[in-house]
PDB file of N, CA and C in Angstrom:
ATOM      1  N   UNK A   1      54.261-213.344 -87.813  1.00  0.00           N
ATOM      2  CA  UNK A   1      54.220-212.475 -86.654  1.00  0.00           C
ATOM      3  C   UNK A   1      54.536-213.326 -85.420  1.00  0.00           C
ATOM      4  N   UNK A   2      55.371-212.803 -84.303  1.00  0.00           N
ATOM      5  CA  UNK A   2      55.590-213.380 -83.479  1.00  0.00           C
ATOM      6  C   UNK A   2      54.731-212.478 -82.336  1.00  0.00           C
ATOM      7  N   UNK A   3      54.444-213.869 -81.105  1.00  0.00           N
ATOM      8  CA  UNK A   3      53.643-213.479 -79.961  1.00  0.00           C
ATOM      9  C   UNK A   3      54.143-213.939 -78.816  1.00  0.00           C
ATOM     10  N   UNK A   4      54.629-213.460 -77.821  1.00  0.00           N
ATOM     11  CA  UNK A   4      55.220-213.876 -76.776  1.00  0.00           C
ATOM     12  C   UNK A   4      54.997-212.689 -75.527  1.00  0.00           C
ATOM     13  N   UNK A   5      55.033-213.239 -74.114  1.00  0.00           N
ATOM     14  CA  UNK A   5      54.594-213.221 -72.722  1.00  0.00           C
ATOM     15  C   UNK A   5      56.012-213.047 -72.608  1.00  0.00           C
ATOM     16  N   UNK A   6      56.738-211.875 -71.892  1.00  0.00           N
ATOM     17  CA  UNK A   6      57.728-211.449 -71.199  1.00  0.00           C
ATOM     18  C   UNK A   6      57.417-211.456 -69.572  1.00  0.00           C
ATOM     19  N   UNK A   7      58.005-212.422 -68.909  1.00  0.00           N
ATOM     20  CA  UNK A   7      57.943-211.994 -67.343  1.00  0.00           C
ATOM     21  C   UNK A   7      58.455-211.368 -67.047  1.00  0.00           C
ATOM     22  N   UNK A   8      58.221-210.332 -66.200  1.00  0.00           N
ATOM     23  CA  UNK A   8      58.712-208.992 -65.619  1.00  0.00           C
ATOM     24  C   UNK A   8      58.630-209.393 -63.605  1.00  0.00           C
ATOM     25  N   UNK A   9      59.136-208.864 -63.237  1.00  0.00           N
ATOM     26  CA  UNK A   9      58.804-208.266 -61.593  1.00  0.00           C
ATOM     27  C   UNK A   9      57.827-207.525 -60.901  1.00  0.00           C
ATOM     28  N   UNK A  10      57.093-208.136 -60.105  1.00  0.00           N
ATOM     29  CA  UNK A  10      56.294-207.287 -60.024  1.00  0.00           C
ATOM     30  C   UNK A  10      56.353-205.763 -60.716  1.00  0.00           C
ATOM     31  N   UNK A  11      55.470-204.777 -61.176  1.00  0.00           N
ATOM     32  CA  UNK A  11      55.258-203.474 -60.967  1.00  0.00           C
ATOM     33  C   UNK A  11      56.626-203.232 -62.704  1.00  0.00           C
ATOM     34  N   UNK A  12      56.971-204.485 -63.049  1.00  0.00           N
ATOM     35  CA  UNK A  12      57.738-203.957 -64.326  1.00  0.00           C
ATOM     36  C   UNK A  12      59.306-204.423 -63.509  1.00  0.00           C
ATOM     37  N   UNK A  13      59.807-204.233 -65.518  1.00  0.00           N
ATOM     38  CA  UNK A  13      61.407-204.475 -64.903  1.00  0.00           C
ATOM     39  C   UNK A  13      61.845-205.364 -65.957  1.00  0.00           C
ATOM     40  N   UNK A  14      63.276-205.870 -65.790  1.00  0.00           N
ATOM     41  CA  UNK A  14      63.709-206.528 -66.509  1.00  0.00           C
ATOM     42  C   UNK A  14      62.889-207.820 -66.665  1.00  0.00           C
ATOM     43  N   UNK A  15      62.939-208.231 -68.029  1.00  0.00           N
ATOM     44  CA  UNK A  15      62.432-209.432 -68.339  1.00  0.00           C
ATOM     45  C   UNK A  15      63.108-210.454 -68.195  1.00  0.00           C
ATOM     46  N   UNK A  16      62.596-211.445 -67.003  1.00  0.00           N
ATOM     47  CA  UNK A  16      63.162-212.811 -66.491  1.00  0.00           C
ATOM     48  C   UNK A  16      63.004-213.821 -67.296  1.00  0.00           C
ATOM     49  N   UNK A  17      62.499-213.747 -68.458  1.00  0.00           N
ATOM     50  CA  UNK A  17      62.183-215.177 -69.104  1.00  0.00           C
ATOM     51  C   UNK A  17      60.776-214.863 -70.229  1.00  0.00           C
ATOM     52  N   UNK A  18      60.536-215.568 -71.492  1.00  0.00           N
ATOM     53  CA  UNK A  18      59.593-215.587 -72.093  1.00  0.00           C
ATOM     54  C   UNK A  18      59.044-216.818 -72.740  1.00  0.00           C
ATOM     55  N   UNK A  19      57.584-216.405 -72.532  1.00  0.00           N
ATOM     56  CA  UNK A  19      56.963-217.390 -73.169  1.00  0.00           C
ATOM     57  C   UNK A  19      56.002-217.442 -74.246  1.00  0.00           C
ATOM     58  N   UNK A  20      56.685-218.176 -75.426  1.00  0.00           N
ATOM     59  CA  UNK A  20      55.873-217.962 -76.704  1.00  0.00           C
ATOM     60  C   UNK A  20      54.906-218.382 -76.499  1.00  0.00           C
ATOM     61  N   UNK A  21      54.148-217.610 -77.827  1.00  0.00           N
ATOM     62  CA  UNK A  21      52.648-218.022 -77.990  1.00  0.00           C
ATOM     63  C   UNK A  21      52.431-218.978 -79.336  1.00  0.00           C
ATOM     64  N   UNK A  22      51.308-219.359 -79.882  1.00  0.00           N
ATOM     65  CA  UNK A  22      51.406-219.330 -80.725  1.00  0.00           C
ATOM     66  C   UNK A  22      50.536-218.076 -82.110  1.00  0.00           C
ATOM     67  N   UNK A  23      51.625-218.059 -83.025  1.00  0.00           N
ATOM     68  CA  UNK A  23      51.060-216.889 -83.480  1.00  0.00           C
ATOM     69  C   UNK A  23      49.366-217.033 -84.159  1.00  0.00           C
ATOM     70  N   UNK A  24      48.858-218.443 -84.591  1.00  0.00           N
ATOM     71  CA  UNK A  24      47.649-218.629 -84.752  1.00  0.00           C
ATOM     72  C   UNK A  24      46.398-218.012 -83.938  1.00  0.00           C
ATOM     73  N   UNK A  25      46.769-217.776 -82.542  1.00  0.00           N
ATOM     74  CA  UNK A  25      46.091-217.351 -81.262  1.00  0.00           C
ATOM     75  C   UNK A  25      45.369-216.369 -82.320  1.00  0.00           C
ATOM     76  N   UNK A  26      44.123-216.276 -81.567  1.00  0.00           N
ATOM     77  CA  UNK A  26      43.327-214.796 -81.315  1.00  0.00           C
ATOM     78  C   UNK A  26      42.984-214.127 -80.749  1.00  0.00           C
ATOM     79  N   UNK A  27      43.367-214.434 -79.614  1.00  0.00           N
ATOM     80  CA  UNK A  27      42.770-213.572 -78.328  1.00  0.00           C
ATOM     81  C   UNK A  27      43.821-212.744 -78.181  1.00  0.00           C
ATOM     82  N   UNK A  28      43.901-211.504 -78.538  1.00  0.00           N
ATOM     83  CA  UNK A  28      45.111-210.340 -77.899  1.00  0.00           C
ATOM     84  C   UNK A  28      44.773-209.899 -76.685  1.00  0.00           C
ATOM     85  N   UNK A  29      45.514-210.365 -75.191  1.00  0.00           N
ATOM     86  CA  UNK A  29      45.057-209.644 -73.923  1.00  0.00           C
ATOM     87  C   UNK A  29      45.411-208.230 -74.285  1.00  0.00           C
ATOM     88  N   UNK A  30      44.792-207.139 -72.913  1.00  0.00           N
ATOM     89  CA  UNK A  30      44.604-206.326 -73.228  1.00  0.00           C
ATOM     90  C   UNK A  30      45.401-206.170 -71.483  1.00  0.00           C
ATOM     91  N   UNK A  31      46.014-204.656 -71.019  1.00  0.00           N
ATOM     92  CA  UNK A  31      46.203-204.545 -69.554  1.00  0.00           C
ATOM     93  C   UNK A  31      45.115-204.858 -68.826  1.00  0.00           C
ATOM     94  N   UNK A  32      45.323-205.407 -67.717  1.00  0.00           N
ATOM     95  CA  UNK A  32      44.539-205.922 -66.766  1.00  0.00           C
ATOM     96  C   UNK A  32      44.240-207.077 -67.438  1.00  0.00           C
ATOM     97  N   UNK A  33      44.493-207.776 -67.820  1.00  0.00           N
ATOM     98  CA  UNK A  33      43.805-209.351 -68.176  1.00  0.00           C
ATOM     99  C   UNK A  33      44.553-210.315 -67.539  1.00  0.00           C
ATOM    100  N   UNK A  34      44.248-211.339 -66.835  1.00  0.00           N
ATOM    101  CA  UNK A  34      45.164-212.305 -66.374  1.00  0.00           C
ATOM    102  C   UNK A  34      45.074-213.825 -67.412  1.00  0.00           C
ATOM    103  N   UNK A  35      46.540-213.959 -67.404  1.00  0.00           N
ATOM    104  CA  UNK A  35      46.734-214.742 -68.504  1.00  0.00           C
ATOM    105  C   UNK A  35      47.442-216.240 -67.445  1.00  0.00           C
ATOM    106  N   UNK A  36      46.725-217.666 -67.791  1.00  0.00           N
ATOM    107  CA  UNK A  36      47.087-218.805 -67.307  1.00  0.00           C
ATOM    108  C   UNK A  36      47.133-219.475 -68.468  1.00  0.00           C
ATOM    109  N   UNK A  37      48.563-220.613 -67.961  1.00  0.00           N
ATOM    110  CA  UNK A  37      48.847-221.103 -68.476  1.00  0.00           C
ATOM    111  C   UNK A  37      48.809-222.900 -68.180  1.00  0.00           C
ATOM    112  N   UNK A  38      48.769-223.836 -68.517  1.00  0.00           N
ATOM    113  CA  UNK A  38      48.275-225.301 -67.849  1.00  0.00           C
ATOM    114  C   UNK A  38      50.168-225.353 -68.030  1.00  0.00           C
ATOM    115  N   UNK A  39      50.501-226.633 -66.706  1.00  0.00           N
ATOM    116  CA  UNK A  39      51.603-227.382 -67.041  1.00  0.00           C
ATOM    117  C   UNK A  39      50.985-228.732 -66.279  1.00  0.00           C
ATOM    118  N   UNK A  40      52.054-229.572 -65.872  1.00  0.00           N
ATOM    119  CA  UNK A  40      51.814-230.815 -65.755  1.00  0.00           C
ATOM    120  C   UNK A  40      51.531-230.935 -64.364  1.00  0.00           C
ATOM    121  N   UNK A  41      51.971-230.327 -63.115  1.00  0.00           N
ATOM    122  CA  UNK A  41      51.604-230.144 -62.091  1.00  0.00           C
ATOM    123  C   UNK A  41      50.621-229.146 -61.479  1.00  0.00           C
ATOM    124  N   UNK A  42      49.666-228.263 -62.563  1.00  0.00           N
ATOM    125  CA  UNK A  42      49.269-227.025 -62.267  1.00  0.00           C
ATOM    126  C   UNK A  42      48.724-226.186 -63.057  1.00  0.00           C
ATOM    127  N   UNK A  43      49.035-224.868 -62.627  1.00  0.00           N
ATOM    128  CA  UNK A  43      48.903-223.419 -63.351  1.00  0.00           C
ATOM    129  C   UNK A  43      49.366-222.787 -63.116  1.00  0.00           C
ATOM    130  N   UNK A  44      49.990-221.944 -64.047  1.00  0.00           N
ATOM    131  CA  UNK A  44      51.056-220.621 -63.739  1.00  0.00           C
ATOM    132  C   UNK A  44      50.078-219.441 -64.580  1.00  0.00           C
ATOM    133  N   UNK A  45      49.887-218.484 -63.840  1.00  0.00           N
ATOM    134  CA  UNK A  45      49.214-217.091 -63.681  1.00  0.00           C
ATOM    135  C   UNK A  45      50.006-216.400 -63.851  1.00  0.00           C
ATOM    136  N   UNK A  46      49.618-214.473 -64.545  1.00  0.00           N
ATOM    137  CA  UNK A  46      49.905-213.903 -64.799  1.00  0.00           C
ATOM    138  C   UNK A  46      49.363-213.055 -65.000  1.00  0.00           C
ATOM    139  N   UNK A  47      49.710-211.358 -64.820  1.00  0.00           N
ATOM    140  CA  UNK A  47      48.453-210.430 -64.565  1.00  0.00           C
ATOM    141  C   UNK A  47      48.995-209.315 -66.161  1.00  0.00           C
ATOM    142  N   UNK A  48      48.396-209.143 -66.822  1.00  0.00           N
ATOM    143  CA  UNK A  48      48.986-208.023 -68.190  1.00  0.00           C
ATOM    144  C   UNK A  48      49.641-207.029 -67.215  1.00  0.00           C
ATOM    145  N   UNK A  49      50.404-206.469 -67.510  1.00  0.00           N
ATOM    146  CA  UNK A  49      50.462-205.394 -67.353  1.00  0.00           C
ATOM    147  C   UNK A  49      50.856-203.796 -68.680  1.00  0.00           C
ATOM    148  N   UNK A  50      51.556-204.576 -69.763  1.00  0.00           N
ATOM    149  CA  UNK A  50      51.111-203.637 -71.263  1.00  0.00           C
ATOM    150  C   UNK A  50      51.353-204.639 -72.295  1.00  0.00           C
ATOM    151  N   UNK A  51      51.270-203.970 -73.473  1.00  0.00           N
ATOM    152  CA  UNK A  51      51.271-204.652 -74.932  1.00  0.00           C
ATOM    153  C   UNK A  51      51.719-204.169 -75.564  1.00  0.00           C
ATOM    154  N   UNK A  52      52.754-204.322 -76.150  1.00  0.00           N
ATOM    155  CA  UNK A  52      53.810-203.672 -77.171  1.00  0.00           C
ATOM    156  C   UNK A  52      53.786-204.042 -78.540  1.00  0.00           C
ATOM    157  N   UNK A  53      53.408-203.624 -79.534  1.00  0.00           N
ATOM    158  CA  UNK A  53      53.133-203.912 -80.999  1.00  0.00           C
ATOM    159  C   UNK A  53      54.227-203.455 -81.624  1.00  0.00           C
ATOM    160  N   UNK A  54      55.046-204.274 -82.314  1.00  0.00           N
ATOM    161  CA  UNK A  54      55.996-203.452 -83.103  1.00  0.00           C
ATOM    162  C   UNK A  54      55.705-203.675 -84.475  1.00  0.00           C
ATOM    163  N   UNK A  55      55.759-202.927 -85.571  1.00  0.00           N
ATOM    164  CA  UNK A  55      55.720-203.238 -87.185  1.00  0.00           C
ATOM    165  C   UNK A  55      56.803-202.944 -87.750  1.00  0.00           C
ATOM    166  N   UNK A  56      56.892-203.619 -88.831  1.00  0.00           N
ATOM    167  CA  UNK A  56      57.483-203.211 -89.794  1.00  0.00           C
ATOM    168  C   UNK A  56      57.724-202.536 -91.063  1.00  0.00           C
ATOM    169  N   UNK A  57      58.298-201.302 -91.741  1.00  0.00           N
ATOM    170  CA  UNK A  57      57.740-200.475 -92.695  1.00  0.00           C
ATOM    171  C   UNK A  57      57.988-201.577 -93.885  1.00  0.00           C
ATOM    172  N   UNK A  58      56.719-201.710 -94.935  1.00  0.00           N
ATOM    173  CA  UNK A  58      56.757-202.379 -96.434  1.00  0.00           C
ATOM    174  C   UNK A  58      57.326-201.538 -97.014  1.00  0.00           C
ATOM    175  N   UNK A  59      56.545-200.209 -97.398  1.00  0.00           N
ATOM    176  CA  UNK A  59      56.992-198.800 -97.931  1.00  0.00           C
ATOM    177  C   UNK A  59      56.909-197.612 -97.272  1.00  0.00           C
ATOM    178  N   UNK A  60      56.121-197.297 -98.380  1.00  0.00           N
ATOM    179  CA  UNK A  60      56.558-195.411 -97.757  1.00  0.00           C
ATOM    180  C   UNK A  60      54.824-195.102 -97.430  1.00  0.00           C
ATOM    181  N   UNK A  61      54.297-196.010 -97.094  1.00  0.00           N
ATOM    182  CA  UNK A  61      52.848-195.509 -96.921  1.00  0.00           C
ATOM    183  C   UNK A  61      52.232-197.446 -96.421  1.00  0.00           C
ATOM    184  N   UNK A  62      52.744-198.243 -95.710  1.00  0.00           N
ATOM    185  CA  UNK A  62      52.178-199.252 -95.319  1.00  0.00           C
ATOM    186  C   UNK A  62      53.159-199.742 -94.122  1.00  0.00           C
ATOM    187  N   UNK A  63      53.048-200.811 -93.204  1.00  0.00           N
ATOM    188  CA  UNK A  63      53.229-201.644 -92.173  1.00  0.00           C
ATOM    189  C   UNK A  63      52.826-202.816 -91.844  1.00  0.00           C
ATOM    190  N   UNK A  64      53.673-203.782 -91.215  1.00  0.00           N
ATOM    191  CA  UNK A  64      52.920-204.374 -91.360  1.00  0.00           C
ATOM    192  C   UNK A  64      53.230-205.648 -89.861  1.00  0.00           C
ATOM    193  N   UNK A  65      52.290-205.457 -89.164  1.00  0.00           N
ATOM    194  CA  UNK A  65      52.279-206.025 -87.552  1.00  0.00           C
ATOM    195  C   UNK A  65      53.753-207.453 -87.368  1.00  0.00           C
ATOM    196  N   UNK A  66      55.069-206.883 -87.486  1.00  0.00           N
ATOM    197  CA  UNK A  66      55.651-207.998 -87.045  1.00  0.00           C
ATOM    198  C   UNK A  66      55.925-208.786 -85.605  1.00  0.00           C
ATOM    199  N   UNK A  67      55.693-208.178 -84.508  1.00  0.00           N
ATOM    200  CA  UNK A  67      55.841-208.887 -83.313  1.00  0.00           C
ATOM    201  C   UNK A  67      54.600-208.163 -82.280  1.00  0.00           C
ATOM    202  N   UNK A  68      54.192-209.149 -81.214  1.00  0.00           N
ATOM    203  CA  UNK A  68      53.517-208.412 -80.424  1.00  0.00           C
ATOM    204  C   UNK A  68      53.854-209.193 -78.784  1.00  0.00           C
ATOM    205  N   UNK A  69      54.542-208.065 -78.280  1.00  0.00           N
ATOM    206  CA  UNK A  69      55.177-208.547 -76.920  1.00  0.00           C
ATOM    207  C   UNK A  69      54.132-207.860 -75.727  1.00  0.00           C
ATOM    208  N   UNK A  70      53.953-208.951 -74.436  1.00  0.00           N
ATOM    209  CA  UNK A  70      53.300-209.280 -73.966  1.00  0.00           C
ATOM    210  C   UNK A  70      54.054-208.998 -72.362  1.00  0.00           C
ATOM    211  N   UNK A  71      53.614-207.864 -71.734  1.00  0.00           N
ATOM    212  CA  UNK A  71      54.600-207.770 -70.487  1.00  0.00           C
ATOM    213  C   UNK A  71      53.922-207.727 -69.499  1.00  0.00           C
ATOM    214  N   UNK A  72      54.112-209.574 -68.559  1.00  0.00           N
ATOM    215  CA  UNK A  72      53.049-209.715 -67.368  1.00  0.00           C
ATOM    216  C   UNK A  72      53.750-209.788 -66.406  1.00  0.00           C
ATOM    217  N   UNK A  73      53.419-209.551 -65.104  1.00  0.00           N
ATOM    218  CA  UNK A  73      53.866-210.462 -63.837  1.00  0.00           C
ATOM    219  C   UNK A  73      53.427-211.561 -63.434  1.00  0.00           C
ATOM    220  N   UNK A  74      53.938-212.579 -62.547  1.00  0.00           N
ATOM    221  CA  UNK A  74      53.604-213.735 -61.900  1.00  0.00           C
ATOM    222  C   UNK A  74      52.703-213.135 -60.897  1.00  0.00           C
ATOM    223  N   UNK A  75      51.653-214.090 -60.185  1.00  0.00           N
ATOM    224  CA  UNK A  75      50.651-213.414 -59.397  1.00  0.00           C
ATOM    225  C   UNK A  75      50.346-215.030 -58.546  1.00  0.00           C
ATOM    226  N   UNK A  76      49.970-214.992 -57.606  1.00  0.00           N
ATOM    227  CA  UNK A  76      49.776-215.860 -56.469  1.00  0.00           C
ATOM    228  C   UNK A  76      48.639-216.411 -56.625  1.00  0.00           C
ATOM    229  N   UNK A  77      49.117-217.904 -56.743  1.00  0.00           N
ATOM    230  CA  UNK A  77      47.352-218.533 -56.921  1.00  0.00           C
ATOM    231  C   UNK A  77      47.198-218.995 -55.564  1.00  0.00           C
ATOM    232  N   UNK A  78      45.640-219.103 -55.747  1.00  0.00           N
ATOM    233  CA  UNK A  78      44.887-220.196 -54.238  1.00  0.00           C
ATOM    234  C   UNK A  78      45.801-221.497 -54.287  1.00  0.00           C
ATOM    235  N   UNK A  79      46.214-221.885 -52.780  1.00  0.00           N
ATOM    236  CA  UNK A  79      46.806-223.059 -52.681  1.00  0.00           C
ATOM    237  C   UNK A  79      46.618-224.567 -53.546  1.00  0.00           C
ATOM    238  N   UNK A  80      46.930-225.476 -53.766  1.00  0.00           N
ATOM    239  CA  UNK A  80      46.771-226.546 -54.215  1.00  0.00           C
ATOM    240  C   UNK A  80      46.663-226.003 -55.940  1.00  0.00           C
ATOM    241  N   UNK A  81      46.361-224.827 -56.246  1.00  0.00           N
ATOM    242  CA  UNK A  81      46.077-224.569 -57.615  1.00  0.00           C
ATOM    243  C   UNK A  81      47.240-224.789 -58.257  1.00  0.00           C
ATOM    244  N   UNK A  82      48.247-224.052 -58.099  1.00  0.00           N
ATOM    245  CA  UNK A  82      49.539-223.326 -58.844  1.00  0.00           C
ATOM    246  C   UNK A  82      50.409-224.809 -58.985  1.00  0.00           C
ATOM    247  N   UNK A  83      51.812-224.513 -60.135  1.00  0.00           N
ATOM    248  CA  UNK A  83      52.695-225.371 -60.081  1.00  0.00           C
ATOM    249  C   UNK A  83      53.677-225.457 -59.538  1.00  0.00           C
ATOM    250  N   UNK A  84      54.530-225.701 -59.066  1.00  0.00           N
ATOM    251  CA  UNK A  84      55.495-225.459 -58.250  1.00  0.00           C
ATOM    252  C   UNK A  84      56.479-224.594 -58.709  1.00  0.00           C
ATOM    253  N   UNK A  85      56.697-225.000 -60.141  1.00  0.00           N
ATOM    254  CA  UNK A  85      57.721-224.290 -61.208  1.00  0.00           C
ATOM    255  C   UNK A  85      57.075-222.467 -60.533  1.00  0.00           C
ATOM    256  N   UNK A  86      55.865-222.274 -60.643  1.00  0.00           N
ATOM    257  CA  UNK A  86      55.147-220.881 -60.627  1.00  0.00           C
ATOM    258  C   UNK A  86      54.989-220.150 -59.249  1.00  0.00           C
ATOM    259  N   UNK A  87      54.928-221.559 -58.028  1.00  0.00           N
ATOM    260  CA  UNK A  87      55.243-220.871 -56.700  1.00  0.00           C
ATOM    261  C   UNK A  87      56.537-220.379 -56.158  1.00  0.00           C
ATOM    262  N   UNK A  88      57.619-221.021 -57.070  1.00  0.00           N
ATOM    263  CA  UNK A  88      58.964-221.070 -56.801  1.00  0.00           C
ATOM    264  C   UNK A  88      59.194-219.556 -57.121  1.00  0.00           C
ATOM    265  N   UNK A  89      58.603-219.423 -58.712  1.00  0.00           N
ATOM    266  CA  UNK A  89      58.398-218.092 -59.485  1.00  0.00           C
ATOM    267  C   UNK A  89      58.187-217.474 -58.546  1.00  0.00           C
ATOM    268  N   UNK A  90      57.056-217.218 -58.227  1.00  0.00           N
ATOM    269  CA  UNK A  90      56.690-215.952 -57.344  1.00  0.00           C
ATOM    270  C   UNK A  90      57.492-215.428 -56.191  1.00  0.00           C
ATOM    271  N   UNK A  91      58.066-216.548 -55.266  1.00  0.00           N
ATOM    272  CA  UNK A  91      58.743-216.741 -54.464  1.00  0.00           C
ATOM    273  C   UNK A  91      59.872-215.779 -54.424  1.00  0.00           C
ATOM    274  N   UNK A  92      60.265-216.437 -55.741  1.00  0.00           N
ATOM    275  CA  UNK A  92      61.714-215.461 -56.256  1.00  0.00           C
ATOM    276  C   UNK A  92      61.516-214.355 -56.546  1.00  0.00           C
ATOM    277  N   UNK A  93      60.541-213.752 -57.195  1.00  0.00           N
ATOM    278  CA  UNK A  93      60.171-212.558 -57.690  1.00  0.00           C
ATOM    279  C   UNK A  93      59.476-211.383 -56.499  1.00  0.00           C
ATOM    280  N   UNK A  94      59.023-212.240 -55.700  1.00  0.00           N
ATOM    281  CA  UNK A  94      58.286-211.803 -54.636  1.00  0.00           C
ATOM    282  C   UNK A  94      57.053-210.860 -54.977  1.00  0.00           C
ATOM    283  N   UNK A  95      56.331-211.812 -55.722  1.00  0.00           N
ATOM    284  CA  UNK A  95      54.788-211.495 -56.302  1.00  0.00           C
ATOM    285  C   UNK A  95      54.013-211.039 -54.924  1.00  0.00           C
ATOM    286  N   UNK A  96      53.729-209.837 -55.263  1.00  0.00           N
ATOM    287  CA  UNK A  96      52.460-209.507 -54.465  1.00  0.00           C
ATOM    288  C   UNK A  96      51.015-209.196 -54.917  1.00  0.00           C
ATOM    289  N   UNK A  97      50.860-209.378 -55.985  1.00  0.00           N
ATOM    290  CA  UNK A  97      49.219-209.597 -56.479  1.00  0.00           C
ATOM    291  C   UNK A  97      48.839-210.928 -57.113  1.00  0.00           C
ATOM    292  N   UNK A  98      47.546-211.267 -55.851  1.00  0.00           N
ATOM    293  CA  UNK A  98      47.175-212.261 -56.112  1.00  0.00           C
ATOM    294  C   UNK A  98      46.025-212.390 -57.277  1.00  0.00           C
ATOM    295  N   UNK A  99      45.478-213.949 -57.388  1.00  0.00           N
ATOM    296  CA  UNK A  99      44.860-214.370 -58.572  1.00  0.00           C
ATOM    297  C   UNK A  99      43.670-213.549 -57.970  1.00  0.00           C
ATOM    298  N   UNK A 100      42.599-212.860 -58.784  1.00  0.00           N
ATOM    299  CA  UNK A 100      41.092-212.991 -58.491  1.00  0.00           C
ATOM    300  C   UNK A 100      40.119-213.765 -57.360  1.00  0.00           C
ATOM    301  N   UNK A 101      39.716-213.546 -56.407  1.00  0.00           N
ATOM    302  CA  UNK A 101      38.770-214.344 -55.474  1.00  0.00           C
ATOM    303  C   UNK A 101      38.177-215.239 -56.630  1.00  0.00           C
ATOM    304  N   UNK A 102      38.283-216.332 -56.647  1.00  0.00           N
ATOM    305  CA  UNK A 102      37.393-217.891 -57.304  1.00  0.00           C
ATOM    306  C   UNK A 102      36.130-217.952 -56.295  1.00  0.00           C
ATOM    307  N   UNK A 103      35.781-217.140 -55.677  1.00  0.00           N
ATOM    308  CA  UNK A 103      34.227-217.444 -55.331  1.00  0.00           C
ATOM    309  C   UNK A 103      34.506-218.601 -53.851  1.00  0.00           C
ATOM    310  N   UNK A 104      35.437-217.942 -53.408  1.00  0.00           N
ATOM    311  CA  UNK A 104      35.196-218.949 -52.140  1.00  0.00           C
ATOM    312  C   UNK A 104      35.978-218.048 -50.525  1.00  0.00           C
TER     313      UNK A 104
END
């Protein structure tokens, strides 16, 4: 089974780019979940916005879960947080929902 994060534009849209998962994962986000990711300068954020399950027919009475695509937007972190690769992102995309208040 494959698992992969489609970036979209704000509010939906063509998909700018994806990022696999691995299919071992267990955590299936759900809409509304924000999904981060670590890189070497940072964090790149992302807000669900749906979940697309596709299967495949075995027979005439079974299925069986072959892909599950993942359609988020980029979302604005608190300064010093984010990576550049992800501010650039937003930039371009012109993200307007930000990360969650972190309590400050």
């Amino acid at each position: 089974m494959e698992i992969a994060v489609h970036v979209v534009p704000p509010g939906g849209g063509e998909m700018q780019f994806t990022i696999p998962i691995s299919e071992d994962s267990f955590y299936r986000p759900i809409p509304g979940d924000y999904l981060n990711f670590r890189e070497d300068d940072g964090l790149c954020a992302f807000y669900v916005l749906n979940v697309h399950h596709y299967y495949e027919k075995l027979d005439a009475s079974r299925y069986m879960a072959e892909n599950i695509v993942i359609e988020a937007e980029p979302v604005k972190l608190p300064d010093g947080i984010g990576s550049e690769s992800h501010l650039t992102l937003c930039t371009t995309l012109k993200a307007n929902r930000h990360y969650p208040n972190l309590g400050t």
